[in-house]
Protein backbone atom coordinates (compact mmCIF):
# COMPACT_ATOMS: atom_id res chain seq x y z
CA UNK A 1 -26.13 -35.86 10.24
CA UNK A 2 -24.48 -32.52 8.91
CA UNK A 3 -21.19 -32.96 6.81
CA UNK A 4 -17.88 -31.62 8.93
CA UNK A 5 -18.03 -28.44 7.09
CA UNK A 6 -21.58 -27.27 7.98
CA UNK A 7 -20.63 -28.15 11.26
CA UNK A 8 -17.66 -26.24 11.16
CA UNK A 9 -19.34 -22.97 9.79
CA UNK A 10 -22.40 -23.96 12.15
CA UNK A 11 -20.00 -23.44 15.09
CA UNK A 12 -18.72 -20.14 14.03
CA UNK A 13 -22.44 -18.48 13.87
CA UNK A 14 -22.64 -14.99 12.60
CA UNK A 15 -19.38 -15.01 11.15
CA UNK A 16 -18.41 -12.83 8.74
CA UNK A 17 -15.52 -12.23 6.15
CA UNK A 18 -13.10 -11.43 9.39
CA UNK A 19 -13.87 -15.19 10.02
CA UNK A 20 -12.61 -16.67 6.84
CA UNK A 21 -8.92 -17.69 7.85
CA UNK A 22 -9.90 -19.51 11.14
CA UNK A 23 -12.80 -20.73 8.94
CA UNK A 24 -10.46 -22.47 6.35
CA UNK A 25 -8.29 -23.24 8.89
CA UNK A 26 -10.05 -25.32 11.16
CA UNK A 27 -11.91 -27.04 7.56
CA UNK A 28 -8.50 -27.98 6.98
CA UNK A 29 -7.73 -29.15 9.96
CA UNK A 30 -11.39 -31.27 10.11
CA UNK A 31 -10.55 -32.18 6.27
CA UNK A 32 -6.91 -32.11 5.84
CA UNK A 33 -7.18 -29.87 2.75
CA UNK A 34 -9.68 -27.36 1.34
CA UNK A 35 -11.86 -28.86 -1.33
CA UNK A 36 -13.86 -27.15 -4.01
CA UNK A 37 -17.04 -27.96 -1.89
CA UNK A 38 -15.55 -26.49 1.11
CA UNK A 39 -14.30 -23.50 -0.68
CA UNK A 40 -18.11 -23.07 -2.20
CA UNK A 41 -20.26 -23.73 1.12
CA UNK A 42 -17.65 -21.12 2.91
CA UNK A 43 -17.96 -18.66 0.27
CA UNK A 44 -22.10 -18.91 0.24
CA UNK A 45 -22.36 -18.89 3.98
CA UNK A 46 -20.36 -15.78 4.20
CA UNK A 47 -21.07 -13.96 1.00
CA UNK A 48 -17.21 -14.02 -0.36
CA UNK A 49 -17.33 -14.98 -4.10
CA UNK A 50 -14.81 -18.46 -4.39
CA UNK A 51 -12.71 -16.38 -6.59
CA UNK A 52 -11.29 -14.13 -3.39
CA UNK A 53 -11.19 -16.94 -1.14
CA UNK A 54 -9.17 -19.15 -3.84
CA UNK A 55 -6.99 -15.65 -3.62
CA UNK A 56 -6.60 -15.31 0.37
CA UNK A 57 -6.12 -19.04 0.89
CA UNK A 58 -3.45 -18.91 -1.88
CA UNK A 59 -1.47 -16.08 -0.19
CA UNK A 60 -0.82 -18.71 2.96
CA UNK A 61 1.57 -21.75 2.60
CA UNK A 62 -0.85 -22.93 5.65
CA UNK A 63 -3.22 -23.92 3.20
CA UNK A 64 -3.43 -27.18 0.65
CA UNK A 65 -6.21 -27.48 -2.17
CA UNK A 66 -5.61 -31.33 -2.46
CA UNK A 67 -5.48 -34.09 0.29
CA UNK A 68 -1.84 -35.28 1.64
CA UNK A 69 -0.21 -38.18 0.31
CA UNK A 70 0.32 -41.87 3.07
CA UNK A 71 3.97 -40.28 2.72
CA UNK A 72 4.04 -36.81 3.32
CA UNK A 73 6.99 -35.15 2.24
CA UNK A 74 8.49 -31.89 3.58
CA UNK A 75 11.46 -30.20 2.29
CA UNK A 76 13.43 -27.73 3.96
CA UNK A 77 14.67 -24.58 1.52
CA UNK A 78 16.02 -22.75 5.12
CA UNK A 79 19.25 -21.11 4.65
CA UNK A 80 21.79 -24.06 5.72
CA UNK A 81 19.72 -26.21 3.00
CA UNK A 82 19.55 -24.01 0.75
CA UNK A 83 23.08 -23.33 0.62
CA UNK A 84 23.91 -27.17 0.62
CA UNK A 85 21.65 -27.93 -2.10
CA UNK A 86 17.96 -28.53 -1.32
CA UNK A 87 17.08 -26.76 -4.62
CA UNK A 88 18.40 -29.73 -6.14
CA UNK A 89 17.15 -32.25 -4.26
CA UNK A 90 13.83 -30.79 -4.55
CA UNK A 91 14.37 -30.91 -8.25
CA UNK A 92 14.63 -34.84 -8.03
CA UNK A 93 11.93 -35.45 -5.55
CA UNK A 94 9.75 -33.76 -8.48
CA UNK A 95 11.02 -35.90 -11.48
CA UNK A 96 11.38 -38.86 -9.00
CA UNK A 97 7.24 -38.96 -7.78
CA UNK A 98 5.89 -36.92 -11.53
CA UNK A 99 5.03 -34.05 -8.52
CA UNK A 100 5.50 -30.85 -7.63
CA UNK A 101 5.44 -29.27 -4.63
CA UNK A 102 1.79 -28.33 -3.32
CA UNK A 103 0.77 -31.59 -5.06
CA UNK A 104 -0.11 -35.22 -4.45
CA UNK A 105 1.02 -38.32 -6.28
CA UNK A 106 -1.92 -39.80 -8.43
CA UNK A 107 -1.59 -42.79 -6.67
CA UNK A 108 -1.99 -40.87 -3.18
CA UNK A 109 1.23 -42.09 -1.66
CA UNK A 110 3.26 -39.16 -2.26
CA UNK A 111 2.48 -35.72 -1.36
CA UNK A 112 5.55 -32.93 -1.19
CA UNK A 113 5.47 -29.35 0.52
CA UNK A 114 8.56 -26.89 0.62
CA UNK A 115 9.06 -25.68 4.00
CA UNK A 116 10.66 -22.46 5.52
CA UNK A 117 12.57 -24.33 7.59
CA UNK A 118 12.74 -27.82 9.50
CA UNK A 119 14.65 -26.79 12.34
CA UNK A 120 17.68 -29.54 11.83
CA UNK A 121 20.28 -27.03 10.11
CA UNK A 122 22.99 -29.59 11.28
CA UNK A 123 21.44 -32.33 9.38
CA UNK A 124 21.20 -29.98 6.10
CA UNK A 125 19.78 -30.55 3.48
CA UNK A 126 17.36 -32.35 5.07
CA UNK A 127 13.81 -34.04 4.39
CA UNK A 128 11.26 -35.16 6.44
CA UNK A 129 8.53 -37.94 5.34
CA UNK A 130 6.19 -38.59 7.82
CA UNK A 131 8.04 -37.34 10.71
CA UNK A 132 11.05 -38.99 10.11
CA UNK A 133 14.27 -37.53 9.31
CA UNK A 134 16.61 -37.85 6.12
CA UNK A 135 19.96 -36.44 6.54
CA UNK A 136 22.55 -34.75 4.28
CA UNK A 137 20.05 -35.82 1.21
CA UNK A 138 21.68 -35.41 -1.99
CA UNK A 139 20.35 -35.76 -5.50
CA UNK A 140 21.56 -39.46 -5.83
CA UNK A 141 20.08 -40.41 -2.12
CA UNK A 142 16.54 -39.62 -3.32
CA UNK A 143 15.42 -42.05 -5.60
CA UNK A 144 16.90 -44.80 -2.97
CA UNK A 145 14.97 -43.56 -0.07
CA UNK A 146 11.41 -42.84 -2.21
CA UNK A 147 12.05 -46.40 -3.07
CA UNK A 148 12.45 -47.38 0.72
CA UNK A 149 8.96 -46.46 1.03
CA UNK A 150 7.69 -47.99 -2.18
CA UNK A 151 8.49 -50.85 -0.85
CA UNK A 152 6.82 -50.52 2.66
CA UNK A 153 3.84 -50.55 0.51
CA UNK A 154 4.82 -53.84 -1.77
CA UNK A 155 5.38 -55.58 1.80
CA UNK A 156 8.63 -55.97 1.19
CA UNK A 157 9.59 -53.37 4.18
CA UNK A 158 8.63 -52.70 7.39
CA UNK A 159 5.58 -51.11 7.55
C-alpha cells in the first residue's frame, strides 16, 4: 500500500512546479506538517531541488516543518493584542514551554504558532489552545494556564 504522500502526488498526475503549493498543502493537510521525506519525494517527482521548495514553503505561515503539539497553541499579534501586550505574553509562552514559535515541545505536548489575528479583539490579548479561548492573558496568567494543561495530562484535570 503506497505511503499518503505518493498517493498525494499520484493524484495530482502530470503536475508540474505550478503544482507545488496545493502539493504541500494538501501533504500537510494528509500529514499535518511537511517532513524532510515529503519535502524530498515532492521535489524528485517534480524536478524542484529541496533547497527552493524549503524557500517557497518558508515564504507561507500556512506551512509547518515539524508535527503540532496535543496542545496547540495560537497566539494572536493582531493590532488590539498587540497593543495590549501579546509581545509579551508570547515572550513567556517561549521561556514557559523552552519553545519558540514555529516549534514543538520535545515532549510533543506543546506546539506554539503566532497568528495574524484570532478574530476576538474584545478578548485581547488573547490565546487559543486547542480551540479554546484565553482571555485578557497577561505575562503572570501564562505559566498558570500551561500548567492547567500539564495537569490534564498527570490526570489530575479533566481531560
Amino acid at each position: 500500500m503506497k505511503n499518503g504522500i505518493a498517493k498525494i502526488l499520484e493524484s495530482k498526475g502530470d503536475a508540474k512546479r505550478d503544482s507545488l503549493i496545493p502539493i504541500l498543502q494538501a501533504i500537510q493537510e494528509s500529514e499535518g506538517f511537511l517532513s524532510e521525506v515529503s519535502v524530498a519525494e515532492v521535489g524528485n517527482r517534480l524536478g524542484i531541488p529541496s533547497s527552493k521548495i524549503y524557500g517557497v514553503a518558508t515564504f507561507y505561515n500556512q506551512f509547518r516543518f515539524e508535527p503540532k503539539g496535543k496542545y496547540h497553541i495560537q497566539v494572536c499579534r493582531g493590532t488590539a493584542c498587540h497593543v495590549l501586550g501579546s509581545a509579551t505574553v508570547l515572550e513567556q509562552i517561549e521561556k514557559t514551554l523552552k519553545a519558540k514559535a514555529g516549534q514543538t515541545t520535545r515532549n510533543g505536548l506543546f506546539s506554539i504558532e503566532v497568528v495574524a489575528c484570532i478574530g476576538a479583539c474584545g478578548l485581547a490579548p488573547v490565546i487559543s489552545i486547542n480551540g479554546e479561548f484565553h482571555a485578557k492573558v497577561t505575562e503572570n496568567s501564562i505559566a498558570s494556564i500551561i500548567e492547567s494543561y500539564k495537569n490534564r495530562e498527570d490526570g489530575n484535570g479533566n481531560n
